[in-house]
Each structure stands twice: as C-alpha cells, then as structure tokens.
Protein backbone atom coordinates (compact mmCIF):
# COMPACT_ATOMS: atom_id res chain seq x y z
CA UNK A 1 0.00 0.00 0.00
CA UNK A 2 1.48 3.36 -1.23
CA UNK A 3 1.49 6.87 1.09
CA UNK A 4 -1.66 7.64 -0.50
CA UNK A 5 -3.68 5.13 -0.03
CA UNK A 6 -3.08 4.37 3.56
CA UNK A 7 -3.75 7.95 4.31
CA UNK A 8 -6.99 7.80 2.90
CA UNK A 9 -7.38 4.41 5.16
CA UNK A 10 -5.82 7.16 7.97
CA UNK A 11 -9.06 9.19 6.70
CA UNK A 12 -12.13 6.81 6.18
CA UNK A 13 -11.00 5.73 10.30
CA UNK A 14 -11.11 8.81 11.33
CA UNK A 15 -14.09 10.06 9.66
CA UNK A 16 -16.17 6.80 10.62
CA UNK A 17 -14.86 6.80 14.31
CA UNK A 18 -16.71 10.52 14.91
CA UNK A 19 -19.38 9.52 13.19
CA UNK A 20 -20.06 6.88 15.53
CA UNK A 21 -19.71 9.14 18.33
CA UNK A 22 -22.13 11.47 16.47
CA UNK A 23 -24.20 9.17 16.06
CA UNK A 24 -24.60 7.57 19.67
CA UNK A 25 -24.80 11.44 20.87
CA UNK A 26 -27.41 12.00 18.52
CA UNK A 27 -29.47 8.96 19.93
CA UNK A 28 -29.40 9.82 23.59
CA UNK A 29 -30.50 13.52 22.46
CA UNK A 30 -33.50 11.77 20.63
CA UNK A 31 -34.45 9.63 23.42
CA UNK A 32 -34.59 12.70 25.66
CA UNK A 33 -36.86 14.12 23.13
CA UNK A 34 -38.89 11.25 23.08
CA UNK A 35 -39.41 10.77 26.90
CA UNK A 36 -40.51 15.04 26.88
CA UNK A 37 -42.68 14.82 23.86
CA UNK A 38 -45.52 12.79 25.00
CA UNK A 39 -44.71 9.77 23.20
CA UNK A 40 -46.86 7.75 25.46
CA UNK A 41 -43.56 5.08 25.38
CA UNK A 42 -41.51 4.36 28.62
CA UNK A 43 -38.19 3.07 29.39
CA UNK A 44 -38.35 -0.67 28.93
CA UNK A 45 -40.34 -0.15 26.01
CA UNK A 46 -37.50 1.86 24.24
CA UNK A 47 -34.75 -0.60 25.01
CA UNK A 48 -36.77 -3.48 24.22
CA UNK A 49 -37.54 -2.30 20.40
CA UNK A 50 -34.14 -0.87 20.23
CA UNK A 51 -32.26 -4.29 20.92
CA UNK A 52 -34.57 -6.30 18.68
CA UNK A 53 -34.39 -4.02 15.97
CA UNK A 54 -30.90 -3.14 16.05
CA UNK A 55 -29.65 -6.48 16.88
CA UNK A 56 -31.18 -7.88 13.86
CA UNK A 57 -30.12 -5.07 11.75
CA UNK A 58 -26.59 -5.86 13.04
CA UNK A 59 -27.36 -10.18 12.40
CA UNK A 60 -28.31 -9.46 8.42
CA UNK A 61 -25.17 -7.43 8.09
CA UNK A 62 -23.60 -10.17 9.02
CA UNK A 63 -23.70 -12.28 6.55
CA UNK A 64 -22.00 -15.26 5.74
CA UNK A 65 -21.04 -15.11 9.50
CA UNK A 66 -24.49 -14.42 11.03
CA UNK A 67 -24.58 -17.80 12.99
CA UNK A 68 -21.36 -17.62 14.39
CA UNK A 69 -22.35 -16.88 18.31
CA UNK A 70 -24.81 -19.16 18.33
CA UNK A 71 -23.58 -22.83 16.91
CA UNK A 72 -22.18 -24.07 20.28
CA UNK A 73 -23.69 -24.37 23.46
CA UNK A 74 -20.74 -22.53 25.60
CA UNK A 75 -20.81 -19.68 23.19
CA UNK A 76 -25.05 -19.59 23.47
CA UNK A 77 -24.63 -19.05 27.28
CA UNK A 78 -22.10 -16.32 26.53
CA UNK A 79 -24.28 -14.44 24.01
CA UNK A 80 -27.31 -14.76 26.82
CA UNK A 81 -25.07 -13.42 29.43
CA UNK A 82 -24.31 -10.25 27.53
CA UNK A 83 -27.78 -10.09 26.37
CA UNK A 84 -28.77 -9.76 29.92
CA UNK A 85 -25.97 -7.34 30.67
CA UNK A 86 -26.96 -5.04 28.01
CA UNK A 87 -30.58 -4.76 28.78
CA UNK A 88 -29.61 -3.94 32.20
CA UNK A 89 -27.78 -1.47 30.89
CA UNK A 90 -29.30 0.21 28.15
CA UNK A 91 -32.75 0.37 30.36
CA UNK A 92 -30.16 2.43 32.92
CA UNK A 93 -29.35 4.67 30.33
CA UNK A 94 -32.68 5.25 29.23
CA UNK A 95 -33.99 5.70 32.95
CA UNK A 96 -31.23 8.06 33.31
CA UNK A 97 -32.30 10.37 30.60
CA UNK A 98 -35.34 10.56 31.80
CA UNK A 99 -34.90 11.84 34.94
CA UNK A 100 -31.08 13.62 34.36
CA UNK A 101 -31.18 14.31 30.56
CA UNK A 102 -28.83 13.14 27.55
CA UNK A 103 -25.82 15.36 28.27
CA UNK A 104 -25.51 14.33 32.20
CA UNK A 105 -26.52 10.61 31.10
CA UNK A 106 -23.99 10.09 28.24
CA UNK A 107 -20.97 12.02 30.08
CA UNK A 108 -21.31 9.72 33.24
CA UNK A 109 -21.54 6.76 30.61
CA UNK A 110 -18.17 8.02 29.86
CA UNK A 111 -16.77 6.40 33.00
CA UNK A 112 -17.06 2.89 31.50
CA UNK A 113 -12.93 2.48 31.40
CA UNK A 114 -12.35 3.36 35.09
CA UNK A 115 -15.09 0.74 36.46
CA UNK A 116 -13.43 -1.55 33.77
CA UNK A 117 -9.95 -0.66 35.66
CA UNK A 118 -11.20 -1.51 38.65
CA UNK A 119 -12.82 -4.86 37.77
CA UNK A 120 -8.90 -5.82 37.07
CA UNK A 121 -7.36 -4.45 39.99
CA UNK A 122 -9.86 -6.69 42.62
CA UNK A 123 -10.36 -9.40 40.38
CA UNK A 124 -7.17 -9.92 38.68
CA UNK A 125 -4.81 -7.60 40.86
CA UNK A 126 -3.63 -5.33 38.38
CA UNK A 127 -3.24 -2.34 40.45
CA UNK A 128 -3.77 1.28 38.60
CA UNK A 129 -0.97 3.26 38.00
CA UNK A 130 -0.18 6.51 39.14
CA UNK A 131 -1.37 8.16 36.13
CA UNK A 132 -4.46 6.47 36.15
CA UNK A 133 -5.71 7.45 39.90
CA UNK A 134 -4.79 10.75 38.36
CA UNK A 135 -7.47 9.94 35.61
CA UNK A 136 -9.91 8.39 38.68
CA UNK A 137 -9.86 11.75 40.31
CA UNK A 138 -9.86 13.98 36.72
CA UNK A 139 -13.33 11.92 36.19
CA UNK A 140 -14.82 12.43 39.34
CA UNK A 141 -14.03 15.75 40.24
CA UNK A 142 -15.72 16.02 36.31
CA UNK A 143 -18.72 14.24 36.91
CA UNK A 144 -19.15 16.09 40.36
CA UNK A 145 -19.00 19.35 38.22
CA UNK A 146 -21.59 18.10 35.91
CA UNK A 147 -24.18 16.80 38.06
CA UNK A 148 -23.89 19.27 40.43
CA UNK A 149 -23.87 22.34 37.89
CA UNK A 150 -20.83 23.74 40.10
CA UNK A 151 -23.22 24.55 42.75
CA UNK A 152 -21.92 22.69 46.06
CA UNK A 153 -23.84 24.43 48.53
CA UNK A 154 -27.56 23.11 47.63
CA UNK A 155 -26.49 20.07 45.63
CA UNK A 156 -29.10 20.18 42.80
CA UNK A 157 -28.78 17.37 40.80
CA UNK A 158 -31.36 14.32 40.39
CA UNK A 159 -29.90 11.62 42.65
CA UNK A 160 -32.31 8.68 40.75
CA UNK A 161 -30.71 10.42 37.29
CA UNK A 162 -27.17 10.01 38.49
CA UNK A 163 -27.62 6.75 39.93
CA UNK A 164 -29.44 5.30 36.95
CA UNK A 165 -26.18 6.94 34.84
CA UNK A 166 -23.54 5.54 37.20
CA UNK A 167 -25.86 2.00 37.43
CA UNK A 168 -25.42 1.95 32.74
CA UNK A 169 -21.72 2.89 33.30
CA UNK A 170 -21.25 -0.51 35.80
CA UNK A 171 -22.83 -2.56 33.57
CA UNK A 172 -21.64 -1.30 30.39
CA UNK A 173 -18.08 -2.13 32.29
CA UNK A 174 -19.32 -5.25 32.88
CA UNK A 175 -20.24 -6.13 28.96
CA UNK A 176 -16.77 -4.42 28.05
CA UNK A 177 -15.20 -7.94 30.32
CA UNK A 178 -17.71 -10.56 29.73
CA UNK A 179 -17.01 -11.60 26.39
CA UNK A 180 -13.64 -12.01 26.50
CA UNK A 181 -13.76 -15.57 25.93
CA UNK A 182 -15.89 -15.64 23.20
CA UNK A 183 -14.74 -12.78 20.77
CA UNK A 184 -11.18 -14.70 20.55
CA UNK A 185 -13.62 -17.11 18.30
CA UNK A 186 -16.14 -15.68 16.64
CA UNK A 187 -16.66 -12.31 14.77
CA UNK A 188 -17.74 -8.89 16.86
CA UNK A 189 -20.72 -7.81 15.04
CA UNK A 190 -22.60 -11.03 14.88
CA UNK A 191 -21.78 -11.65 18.60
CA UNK A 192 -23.22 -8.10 19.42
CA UNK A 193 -26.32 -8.74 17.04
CA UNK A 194 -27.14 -11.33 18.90
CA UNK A 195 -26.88 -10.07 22.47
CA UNK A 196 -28.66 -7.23 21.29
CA UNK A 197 -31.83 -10.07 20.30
CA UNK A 198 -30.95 -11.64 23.35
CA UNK A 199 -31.21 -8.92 25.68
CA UNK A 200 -34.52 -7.94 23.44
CA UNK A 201 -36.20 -11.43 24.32
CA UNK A 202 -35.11 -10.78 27.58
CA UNK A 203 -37.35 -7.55 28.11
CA UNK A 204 -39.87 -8.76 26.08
CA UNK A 205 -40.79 -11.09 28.80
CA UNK A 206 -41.34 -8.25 31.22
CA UNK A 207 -42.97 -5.73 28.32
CA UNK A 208 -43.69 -7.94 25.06
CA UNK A 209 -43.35 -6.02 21.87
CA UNK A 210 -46.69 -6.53 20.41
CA UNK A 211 -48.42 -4.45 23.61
CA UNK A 212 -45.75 -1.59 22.99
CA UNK A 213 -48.02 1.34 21.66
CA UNK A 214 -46.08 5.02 20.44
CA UNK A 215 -47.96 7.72 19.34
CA UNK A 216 -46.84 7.41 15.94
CA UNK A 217 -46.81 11.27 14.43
CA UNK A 218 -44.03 11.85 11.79
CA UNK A 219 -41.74 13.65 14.38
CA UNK A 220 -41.98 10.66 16.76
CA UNK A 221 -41.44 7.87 13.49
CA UNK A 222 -38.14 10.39 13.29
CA UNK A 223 -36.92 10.34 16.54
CA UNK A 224 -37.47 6.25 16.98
CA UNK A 225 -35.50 6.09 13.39
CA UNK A 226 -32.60 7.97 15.18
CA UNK A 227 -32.69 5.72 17.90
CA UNK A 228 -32.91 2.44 16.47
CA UNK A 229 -31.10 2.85 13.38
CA UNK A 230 -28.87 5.95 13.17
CA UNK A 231 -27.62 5.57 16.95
CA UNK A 232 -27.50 1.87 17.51
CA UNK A 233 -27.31 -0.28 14.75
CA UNK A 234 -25.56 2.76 12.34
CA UNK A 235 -23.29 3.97 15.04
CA UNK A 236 -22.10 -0.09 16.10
CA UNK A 237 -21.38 -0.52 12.39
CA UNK A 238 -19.53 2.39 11.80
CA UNK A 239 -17.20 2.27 14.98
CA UNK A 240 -16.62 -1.24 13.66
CA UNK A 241 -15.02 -0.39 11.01
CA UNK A 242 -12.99 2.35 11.97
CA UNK A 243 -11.38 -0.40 14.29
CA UNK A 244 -11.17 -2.53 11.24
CA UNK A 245 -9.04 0.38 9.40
CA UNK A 246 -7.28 2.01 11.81
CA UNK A 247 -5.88 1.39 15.32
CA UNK A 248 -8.59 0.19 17.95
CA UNK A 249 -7.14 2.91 20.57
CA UNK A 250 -7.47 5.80 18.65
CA UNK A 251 -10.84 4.55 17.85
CA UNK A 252 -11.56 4.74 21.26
CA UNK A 253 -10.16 8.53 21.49
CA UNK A 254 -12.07 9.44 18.59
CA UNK A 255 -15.17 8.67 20.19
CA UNK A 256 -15.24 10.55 23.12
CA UNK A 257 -16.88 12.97 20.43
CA UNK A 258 -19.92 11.35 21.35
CA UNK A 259 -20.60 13.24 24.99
CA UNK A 260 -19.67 16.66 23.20
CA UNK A 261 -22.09 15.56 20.59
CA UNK A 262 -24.32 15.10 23.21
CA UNK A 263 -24.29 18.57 25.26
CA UNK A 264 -23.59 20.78 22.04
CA UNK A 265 -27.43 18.97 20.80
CA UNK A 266 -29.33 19.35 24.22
CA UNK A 267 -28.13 22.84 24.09
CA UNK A 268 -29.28 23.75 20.08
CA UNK A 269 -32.20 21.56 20.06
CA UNK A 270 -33.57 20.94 23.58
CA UNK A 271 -32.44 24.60 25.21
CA UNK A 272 -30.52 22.95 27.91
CA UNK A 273 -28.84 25.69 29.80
CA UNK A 274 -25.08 24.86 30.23
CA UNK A 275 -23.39 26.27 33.07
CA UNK A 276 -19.56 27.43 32.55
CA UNK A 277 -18.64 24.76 35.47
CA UNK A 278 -20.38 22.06 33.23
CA UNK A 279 -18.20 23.08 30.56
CA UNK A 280 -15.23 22.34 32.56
CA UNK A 281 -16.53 19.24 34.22
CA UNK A 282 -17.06 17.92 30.96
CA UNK A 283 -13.57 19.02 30.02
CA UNK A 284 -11.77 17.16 33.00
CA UNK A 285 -14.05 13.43 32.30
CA UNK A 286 -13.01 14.07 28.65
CA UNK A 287 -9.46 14.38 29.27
CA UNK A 288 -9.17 11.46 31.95
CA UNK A 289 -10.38 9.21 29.43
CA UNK A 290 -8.06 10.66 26.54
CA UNK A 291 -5.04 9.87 29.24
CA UNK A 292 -6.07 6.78 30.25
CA UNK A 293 -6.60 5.24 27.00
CA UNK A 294 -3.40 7.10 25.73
CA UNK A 295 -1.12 5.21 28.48
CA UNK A 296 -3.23 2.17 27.22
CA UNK A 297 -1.70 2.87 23.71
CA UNK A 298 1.68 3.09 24.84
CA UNK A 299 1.75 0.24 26.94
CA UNK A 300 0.19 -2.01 23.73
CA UNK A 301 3.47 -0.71 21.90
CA UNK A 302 6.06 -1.97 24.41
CA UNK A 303 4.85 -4.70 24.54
CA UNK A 304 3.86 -4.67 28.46
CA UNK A 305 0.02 -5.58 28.49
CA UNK A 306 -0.56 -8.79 30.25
C-alpha cells in the first residue's frame, strides 16, 4: 500500500470513528426528546424495540457469519449473558435520561474504562498506576462538576438520574469484560447482534413487543428512526469499522466525540442551559479518558500488556 492510499485508510477511520460518536450522541438527544414529547412510550419499552431491531439489523449485516455466536452451546450461554448485561444497561441509560437528561446521562456513561480498571485491579490484581488514579480523580471531580452544575452548597442534581447513569456505566463495564472468551472465536458484530436479540427477548418477557403502543406522528417515526437505526445499529457498524481500518485505541479517542455531541445537541435543540462549570466538568471526564486510553496505547506498543 502506497502513502496515499493508507492515508486515505488514515481518513475513512477517522471520519467513521466521529461519526459513531455522532451518532450515539445523537441517539441519547433523541431519546430525551422522546421521553418530553408525550410519546406515550416508557423506558423498557424503548430498550426493548431498540435491541430487537438493532440487533437484527446488526445479524443481516452479518452475513455469511451471522450464525457464528450461536452454533455451540458454551458460546449460546455467553451471548445470553451479555444479552442480559446489556438490557440492564441500556434500560439504565434510558432511565437516566429521563430523569437527568442526555448530556448528564452520556458524560457519566463516559466512565465505562475506570469501572473496567477496577474490575482488574480486585479481580485480577492489576493495580492502577499513578497516572491512572490521576485519571480516577480527573473523572470524578468532572462528573461532580456536571451533576452538580458547580453549585456545592444546595447540591441540585437528580440523585435517581445520576444513579441510573452511574448504574449503565457498571454494567456497560461489565459487557466491556464478559465476552472475553468468546470474541477470541467468533466475529464482533454477529456476537453483538445477537446479544442485542438476546437482551430484546429478555425484556420482552417483562414488556412484550406486540403491547408496545407510540404515538406514531411523523416527528416521533423520526426520533425512533434515530434511535434504532442511526444511533445503535448505524453507530455499532460504523465504529466497527474504523477499528477494522485504523488502530482500535485511537478509535476509542475518537469517540469521546460522542458526549460533546451530546451537550452541544441538548443545548441547540432541547435549550438545555449549560453552566460554565459544566463546561469544565465535561472538560476534566473528557481528558481522563483521553489519558487513560493514551497510556493504554503506549503500553500495547512496548509490549507490556498482560
């Protein structure tokens, strides 16, 4: 490959790694929307036609590979697993909206890598580094800003909102660890497909599909459309192959763009007020991630990952 086609590989990575984050902003803006508009549709009813939908989306874009997950027993209990885990999570996330709005919701999501962190260092005693406690306290000193608009005296923020937020973040950690086992075997979008179905099912036992009714004007047809397809199924394939172009880790730095994308739409299209200490909060959570998965990066080139 000459200089000139590997930077347009450089290119098509970058440009599909924000849209991915744009996209996955854009969705927890239109779920906000959703909840406020009088779309007569709750939580649990979101998640479960956004798993179903998406995850099947993801299945039939597949291909050839579509089965994958699901032709051995050990690997069926490992797609159930993470079907469970993302329910559980995505219904957080959607709770948390509702009661804390997209921009607090998606910038707490952003905390994924530290719970991740600290999975290893109990589990498997990998201990964080210095530079990472640095990045524990950037984050929470961040989030802190956020939820509490830089107002420490009266403490306004929604405590269910946060806690539904911090509750998506755990398990989203969680999903992050879980399939380690299987994704050394099978393919990474028809694995996800299927947990997304599986996670569906899973909901559909508590809220079945066919009871679901949404107040189906044009503007809420658009909003579901963002959800479902532009920021699930879109956004998964899309960050899937920026990692498939360019390097994984500056995937993952490419797509913090997705809790900027978030705030900078509650504030054009929902009139969220942002305060100046949200600004920063969101700042400091931005740049702990950056560092962390920077010294990630440089640990994955000498060759000192376990």
């Amino acid at each position: 490959m000459n200089h000139a086609d590997n930077k347009s590989v450089q290119v098509q990575g970058i440009v599909c790694s924000l849209a991915a984050g744009v996209c996955w902003g854009s969705m927890a803006v239109a779920a906000q929307a959703l909840f406020a508009g009088g779309a007569s549709i709750g939580a649990m009813e979101l998640v479960t036609l956004r798993l179903l939908i998406a995850g099947s989306v993801l299945i039939l874009f597949s291909g050839a590979q579509a089965f994958a997950p699901v032709r051995r027993l050990i690997d069926v209990r490992d797609v159930f697993l993470a079907g469970l885990i993302t329910f559980g999570g995505q219904f957080c996330f959607m709770k948390s909206i509702t009661y804390s709005g997209a921009g607090v919701a998606t910038i707490i999501l952003t905390t994924v890598p530290f719970w991740v962190a600290f999975w290893f260092a109990v589990v498997e005693r990998r201990m964080p580094t210095l530079r990472q406690i640095v990045c524990f306290v950037l984050a929470f000193v961040g989030v802190t800003l956020i939820v509490t608009h830089g107002d420490f005296s009266s403490l306004n923020f929604d405590v269910l909102g946060v806690s539904w937020a911090l509750g998506s973040a755990v398990l989203s950690a969680g999903y992050s660890i879980q399939p380690r086992r299987i994704l050394k075997t099978v393919p990474v979008t028809p694995f996800v497909g299927w947990a997304m179905v599986s996670g569906g099912l899973s909901s559909s036992l508590m809220v079945p599909p066919w009871t679901i009714h949404v107040e189906m004007s044009a503007h809420n047809l658009m909003l579901l459309f963002v959800i479902i397809i532009i920021g699930t199924a879109l956004a998964f394939f899309l960050y899937m192959r920026a990692i498939h172009l360019i390097n994984p880790v500056v995937v993952g730095l490419l797509g913090s763009s997705e809790p900027l994308c978030a705030y900078v739409l509650s504030v054009l299209l929902l009139g969220t007020v942002v305060t100046g200490a949200e600004m920063l909060g969101a700042v400091m959570v931005l740049a702990a991630v950056f560092f962390v998965t920077e010294t990630g990066f440089r640990l994955r080139r000498r060759g000192l990952r376990r």
